[in-house]
PDB file of N, CA and C in Angstrom:
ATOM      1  N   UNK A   1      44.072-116.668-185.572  1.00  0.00           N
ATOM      2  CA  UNK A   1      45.187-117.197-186.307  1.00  0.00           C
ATOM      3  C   UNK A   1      46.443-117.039-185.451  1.00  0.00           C
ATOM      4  N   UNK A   2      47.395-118.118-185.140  1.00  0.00           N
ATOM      5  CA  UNK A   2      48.796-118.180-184.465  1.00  0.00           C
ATOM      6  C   UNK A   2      49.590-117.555-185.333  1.00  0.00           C
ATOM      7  N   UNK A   3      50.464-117.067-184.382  1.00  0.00           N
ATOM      8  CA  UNK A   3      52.262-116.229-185.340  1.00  0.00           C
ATOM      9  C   UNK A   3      52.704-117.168-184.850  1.00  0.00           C
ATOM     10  N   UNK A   4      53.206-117.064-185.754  1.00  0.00           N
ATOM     11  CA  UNK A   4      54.442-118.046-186.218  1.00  0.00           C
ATOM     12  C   UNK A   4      55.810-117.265-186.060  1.00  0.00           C
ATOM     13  N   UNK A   5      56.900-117.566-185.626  1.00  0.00           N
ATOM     14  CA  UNK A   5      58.585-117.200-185.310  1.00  0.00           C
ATOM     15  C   UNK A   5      58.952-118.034-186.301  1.00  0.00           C
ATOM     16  N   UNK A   6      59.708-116.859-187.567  1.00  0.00           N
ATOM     17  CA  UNK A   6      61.058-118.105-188.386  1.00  0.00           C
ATOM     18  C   UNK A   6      62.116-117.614-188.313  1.00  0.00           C
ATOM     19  N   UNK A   7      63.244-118.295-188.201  1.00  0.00           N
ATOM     20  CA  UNK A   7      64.863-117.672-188.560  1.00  0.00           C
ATOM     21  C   UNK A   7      65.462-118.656-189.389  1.00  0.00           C
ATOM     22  N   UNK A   8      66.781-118.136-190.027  1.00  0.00           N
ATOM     23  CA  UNK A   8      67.071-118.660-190.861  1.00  0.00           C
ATOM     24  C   UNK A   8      67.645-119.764-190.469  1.00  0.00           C
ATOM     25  N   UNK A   9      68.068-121.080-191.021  1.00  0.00           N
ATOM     26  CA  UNK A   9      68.577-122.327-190.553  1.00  0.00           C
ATOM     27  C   UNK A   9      70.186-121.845-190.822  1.00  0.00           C
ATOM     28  N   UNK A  10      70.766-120.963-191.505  1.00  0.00           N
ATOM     29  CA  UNK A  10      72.545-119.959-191.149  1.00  0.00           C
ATOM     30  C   UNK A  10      72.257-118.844-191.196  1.00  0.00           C
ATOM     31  N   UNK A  11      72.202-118.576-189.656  1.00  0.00           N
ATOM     32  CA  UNK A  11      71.881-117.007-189.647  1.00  0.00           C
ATOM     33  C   UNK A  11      73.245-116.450-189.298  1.00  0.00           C
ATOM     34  N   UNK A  12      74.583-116.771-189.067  1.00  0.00           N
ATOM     35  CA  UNK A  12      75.935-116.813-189.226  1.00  0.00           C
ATOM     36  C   UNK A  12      76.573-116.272-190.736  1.00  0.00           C
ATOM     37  N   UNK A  13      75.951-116.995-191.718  1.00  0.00           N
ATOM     38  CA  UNK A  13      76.514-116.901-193.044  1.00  0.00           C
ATOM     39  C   UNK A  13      75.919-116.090-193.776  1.00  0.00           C
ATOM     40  N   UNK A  14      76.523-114.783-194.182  1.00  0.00           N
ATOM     41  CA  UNK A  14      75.389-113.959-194.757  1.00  0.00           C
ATOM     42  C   UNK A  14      74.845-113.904-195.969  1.00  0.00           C
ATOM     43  N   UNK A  15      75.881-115.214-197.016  1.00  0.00           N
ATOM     44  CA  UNK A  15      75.509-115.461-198.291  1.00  0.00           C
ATOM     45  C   UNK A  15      74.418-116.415-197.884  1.00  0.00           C
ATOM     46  N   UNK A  16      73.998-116.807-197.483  1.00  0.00           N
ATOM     47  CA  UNK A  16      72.856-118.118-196.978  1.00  0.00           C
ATOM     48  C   UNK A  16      71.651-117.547-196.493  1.00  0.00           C
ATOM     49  N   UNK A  17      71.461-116.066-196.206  1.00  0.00           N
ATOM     50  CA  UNK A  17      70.469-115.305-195.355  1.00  0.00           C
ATOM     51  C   UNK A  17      70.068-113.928-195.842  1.00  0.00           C
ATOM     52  N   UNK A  18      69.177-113.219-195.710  1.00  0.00           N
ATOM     53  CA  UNK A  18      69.303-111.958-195.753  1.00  0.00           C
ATOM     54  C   UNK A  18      69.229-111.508-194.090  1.00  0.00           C
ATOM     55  N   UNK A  19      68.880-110.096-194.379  1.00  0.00           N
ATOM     56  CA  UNK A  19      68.828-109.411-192.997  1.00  0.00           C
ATOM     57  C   UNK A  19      67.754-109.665-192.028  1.00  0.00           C
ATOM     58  N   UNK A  20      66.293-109.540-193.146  1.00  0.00           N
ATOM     59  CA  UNK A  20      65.412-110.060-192.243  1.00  0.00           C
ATOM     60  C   UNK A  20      65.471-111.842-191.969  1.00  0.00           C
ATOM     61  N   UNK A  21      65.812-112.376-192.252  1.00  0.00           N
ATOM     62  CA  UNK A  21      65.834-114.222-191.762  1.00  0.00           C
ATOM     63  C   UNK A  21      66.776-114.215-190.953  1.00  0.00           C
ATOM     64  N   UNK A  22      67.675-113.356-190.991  1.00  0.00           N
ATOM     65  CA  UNK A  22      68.801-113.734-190.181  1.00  0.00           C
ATOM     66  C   UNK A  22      68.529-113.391-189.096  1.00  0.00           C
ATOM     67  N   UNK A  23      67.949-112.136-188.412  1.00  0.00           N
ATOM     68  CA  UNK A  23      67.138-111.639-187.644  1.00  0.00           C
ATOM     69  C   UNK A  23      66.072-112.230-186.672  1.00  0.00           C
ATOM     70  N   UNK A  24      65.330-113.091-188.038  1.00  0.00           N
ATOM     71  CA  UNK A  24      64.250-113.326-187.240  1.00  0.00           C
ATOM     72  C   UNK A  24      62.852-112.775-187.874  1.00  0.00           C
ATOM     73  N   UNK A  25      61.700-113.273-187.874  1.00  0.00           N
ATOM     74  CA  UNK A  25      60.478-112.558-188.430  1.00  0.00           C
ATOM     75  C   UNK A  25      59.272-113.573-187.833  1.00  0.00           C
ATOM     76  N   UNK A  26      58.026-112.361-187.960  1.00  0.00           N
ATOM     77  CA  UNK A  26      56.779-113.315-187.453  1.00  0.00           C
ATOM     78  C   UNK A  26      55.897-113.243-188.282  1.00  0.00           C
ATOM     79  N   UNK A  27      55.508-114.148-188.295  1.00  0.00           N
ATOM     80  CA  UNK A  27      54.059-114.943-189.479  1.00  0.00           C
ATOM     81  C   UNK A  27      53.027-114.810-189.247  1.00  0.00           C
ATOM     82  N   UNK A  28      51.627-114.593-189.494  1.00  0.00           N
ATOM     83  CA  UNK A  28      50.595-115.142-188.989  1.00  0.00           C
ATOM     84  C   UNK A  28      50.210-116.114-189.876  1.00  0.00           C
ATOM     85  N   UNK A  29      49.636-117.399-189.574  1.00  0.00           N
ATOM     86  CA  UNK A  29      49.471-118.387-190.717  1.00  0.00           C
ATOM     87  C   UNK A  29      48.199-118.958-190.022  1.00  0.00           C
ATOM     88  N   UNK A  30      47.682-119.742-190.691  1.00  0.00           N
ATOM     89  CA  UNK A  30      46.302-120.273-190.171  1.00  0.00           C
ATOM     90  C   UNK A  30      47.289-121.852-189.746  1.00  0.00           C
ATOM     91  N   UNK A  31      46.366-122.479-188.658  1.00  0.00           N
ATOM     92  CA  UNK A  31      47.081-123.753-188.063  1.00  0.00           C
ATOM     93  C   UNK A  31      47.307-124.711-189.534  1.00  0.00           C
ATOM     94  N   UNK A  32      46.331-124.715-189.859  1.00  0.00           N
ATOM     95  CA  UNK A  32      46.078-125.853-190.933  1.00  0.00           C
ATOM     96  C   UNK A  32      47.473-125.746-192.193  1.00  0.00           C
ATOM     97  N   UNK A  33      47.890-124.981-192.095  1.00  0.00           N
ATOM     98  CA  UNK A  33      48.767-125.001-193.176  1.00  0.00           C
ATOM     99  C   UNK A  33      50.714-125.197-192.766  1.00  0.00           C
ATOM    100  N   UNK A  34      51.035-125.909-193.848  1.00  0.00           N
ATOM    101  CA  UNK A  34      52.440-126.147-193.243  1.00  0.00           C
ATOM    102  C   UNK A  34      53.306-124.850-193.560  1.00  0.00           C
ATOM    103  N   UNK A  35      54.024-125.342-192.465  1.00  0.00           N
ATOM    104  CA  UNK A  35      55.249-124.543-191.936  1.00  0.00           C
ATOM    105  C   UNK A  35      55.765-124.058-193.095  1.00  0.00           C
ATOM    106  N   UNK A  36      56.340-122.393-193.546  1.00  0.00           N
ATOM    107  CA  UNK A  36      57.187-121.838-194.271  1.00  0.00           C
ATOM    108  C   UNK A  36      58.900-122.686-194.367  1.00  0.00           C
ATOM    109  N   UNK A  37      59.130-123.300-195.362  1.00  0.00           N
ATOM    110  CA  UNK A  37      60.579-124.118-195.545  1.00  0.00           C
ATOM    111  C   UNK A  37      61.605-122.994-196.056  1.00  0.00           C
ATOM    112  N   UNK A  38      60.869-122.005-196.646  1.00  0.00           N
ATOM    113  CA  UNK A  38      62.298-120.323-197.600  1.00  0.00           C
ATOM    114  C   UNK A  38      61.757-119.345-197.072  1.00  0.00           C
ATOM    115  N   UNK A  39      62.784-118.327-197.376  1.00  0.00           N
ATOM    116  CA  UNK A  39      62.181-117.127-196.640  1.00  0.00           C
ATOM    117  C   UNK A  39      61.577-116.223-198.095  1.00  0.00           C
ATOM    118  N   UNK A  40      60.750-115.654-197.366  1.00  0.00           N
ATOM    119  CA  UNK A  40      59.514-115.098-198.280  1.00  0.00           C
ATOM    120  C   UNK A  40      60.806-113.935-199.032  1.00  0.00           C
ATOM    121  N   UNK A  41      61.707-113.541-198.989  1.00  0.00           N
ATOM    122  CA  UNK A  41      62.427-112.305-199.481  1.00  0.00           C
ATOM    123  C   UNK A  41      63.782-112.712-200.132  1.00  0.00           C
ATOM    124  N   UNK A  42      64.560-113.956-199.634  1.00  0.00           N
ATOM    125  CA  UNK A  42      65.470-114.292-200.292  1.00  0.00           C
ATOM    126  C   UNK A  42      65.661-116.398-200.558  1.00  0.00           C
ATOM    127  N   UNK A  43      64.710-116.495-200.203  1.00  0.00           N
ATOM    128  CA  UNK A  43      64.486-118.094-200.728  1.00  0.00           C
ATOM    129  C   UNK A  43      65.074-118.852-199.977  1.00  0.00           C
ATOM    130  N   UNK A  44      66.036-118.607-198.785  1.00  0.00           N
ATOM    131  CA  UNK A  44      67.202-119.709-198.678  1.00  0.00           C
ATOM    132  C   UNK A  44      66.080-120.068-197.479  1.00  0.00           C
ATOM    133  N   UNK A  45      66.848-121.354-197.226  1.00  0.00           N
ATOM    134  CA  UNK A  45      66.050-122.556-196.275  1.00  0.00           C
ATOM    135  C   UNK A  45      65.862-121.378-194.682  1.00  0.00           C
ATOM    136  N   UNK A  46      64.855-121.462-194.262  1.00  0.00           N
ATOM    137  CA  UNK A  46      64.447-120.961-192.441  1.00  0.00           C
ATOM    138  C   UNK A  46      63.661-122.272-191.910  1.00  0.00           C
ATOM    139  N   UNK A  47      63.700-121.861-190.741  1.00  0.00           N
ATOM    140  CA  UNK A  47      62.989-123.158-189.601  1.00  0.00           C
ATOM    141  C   UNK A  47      61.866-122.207-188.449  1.00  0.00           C
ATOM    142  N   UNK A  48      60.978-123.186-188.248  1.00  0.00           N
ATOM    143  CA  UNK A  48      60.664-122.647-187.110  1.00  0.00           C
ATOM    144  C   UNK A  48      60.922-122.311-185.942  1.00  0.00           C
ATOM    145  N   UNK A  49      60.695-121.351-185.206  1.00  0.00           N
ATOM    146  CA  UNK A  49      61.372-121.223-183.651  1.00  0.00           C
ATOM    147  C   UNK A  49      59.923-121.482-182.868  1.00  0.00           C
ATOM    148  N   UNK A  50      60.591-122.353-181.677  1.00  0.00           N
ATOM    149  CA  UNK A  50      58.942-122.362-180.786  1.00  0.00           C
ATOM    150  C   UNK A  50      59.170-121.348-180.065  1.00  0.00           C
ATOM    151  N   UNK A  51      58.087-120.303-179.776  1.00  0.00           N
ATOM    152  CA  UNK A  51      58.072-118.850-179.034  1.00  0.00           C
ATOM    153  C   UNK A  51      57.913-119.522-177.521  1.00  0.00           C
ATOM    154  N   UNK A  52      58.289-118.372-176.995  1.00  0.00           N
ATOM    155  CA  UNK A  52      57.638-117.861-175.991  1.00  0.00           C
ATOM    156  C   UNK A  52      56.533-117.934-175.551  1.00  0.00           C
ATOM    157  N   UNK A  53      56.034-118.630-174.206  1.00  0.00           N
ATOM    158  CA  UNK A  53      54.669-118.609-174.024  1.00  0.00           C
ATOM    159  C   UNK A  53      54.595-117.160-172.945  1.00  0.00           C
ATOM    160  N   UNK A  54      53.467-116.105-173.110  1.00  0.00           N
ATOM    161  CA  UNK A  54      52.937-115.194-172.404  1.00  0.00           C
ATOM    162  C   UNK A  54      52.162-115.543-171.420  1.00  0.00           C
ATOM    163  N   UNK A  55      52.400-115.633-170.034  1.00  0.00           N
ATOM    164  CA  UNK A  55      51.724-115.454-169.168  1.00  0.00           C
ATOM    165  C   UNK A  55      51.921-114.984-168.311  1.00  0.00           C
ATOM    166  N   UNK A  56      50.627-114.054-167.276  1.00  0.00           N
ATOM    167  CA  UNK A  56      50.483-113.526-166.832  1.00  0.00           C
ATOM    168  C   UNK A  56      50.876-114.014-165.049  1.00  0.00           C
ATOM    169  N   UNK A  57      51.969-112.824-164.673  1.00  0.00           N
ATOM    170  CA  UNK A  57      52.330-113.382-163.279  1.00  0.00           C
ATOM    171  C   UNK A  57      51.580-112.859-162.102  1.00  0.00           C
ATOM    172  N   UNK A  58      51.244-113.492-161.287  1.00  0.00           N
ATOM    173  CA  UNK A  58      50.888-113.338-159.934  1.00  0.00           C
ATOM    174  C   UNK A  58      51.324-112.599-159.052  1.00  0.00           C
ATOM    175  N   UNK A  59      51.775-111.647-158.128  1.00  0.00           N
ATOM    176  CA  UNK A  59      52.801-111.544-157.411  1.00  0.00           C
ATOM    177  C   UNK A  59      52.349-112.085-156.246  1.00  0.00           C
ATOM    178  N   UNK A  60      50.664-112.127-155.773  1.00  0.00           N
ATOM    179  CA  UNK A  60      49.729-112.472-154.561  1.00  0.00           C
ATOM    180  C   UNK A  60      48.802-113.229-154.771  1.00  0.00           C
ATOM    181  N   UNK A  61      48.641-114.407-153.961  1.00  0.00           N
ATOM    182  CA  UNK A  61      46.989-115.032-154.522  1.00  0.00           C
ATOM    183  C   UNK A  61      46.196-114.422-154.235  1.00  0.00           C
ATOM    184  N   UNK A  62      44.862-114.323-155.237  1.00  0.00           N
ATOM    185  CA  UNK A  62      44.124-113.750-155.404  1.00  0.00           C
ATOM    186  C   UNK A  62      42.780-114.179-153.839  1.00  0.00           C
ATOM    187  N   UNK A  63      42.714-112.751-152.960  1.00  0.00           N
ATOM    188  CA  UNK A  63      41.776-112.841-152.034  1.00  0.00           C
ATOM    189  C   UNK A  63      40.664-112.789-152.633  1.00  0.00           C
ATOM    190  N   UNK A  64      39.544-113.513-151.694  1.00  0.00           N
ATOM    191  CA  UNK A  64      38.162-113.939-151.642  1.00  0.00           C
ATOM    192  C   UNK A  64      37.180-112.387-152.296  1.00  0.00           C
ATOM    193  N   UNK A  65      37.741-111.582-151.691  1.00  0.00           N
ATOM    194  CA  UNK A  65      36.779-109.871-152.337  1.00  0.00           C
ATOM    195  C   UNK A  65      37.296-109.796-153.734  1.00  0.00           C
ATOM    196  N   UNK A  66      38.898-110.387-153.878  1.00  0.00           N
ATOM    197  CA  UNK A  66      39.315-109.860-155.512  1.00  0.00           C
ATOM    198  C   UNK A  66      38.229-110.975-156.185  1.00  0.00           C
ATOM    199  N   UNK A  67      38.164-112.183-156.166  1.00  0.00           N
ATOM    200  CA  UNK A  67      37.778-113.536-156.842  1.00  0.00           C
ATOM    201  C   UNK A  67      36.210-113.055-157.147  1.00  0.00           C
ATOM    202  N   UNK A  68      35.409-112.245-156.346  1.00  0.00           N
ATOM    203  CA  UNK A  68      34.113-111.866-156.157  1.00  0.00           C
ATOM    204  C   UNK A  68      33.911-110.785-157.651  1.00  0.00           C
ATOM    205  N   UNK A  69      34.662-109.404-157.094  1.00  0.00           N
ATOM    206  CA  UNK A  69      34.862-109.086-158.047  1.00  0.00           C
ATOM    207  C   UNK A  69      34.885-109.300-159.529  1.00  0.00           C
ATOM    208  N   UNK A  70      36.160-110.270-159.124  1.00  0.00           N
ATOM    209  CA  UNK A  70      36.489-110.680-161.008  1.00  0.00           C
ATOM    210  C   UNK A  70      34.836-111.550-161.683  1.00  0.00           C
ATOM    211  N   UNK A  71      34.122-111.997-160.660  1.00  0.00           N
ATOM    212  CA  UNK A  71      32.742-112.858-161.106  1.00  0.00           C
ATOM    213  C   UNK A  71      32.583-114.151-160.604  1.00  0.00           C
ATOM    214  N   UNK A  72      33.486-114.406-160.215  1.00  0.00           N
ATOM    215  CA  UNK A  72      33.796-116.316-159.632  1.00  0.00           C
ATOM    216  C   UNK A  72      32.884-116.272-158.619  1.00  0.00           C
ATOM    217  N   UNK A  73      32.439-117.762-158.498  1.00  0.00           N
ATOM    218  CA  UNK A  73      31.468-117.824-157.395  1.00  0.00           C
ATOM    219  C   UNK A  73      32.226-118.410-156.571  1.00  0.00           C
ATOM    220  N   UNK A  74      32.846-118.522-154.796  1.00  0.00           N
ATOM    221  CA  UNK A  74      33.367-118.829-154.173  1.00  0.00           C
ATOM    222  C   UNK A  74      32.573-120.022-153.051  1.00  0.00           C
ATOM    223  N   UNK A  75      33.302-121.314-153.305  1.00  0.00           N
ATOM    224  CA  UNK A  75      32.566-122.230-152.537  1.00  0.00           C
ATOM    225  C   UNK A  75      33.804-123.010-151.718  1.00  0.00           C
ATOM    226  N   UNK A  76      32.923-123.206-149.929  1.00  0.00           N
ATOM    227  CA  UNK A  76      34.051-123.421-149.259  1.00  0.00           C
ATOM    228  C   UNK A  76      33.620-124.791-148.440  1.00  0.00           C
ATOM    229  N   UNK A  77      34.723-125.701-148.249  1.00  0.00           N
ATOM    230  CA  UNK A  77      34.138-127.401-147.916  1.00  0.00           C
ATOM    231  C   UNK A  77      33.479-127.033-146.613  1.00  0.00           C
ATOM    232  N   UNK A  78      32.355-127.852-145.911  1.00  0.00           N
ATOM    233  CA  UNK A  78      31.855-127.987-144.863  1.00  0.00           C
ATOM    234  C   UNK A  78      32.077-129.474-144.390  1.00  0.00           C
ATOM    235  N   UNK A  79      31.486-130.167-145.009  1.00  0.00           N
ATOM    236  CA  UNK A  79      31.804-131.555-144.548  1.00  0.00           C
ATOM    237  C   UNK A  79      31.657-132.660-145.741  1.00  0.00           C
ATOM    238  N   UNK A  80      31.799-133.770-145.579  1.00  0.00           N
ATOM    239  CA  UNK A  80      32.257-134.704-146.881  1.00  0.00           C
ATOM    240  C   UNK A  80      31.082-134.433-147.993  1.00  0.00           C
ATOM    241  N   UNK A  81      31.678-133.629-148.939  1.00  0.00           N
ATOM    242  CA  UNK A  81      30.996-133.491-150.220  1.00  0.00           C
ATOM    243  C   UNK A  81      29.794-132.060-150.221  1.00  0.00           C
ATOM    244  N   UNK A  82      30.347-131.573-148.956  1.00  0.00           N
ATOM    245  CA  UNK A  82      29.066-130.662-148.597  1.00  0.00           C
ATOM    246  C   UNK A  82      29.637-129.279-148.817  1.00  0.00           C
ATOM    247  N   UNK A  83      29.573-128.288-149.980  1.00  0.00           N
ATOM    248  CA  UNK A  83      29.805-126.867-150.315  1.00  0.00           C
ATOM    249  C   UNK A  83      29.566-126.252-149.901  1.00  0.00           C
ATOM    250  N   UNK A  84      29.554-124.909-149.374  1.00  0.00           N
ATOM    251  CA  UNK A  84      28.565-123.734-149.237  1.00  0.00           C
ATOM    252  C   UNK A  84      29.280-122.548-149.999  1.00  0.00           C
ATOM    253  N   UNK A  85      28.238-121.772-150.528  1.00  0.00           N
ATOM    254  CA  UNK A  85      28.552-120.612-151.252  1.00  0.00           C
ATOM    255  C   UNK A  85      28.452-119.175-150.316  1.00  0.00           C
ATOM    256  N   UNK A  86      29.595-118.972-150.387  1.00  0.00           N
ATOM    257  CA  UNK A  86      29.966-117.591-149.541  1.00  0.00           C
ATOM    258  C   UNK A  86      29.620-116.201-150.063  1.00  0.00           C
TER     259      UNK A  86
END
């Protein structure tokens, strides 16, 4: 199941929000279902935020002993269309 990010659509105005919408909060919701339109604690209108995507950085490409390791099978061109496994 995806989380979901909502904040409030006036997170400025504090008659329009509470603390948590104004803030910010995370959902877990199943895909299939639509988007939260109030906030679960004080009713007033929130929106979705698109998150952050997590991924994982590199600092080095990954050498031929790491790739082995991790399970990958390593295949290197010889000639037109011709592989060999190292």
């Amino acid at each position: 199941m995806p989380i979901y990010e909502y904040v409030s659509e006036h997170p400025e105005d504090p008659e329009r929000s509470c603390r948590i919408c104004r803030e910010g909060f995370e959902l877990r919701r199943p895909v299939d279902r639509a988007p939260l339109e109030k906030c679960l604690a004080c009713r007033n209108p929130i929106r979705k935020v698109i998150s952050k995507v997590n991924t994982p950085k590199v600092a080095k490409p990954l050498s031929v002993t790491d790739a082995k390791k991790a399970g990958f099978t390593i295949l290197e061109k010889r000639d037109q269309g011709v592989y060999e496994k190292l």
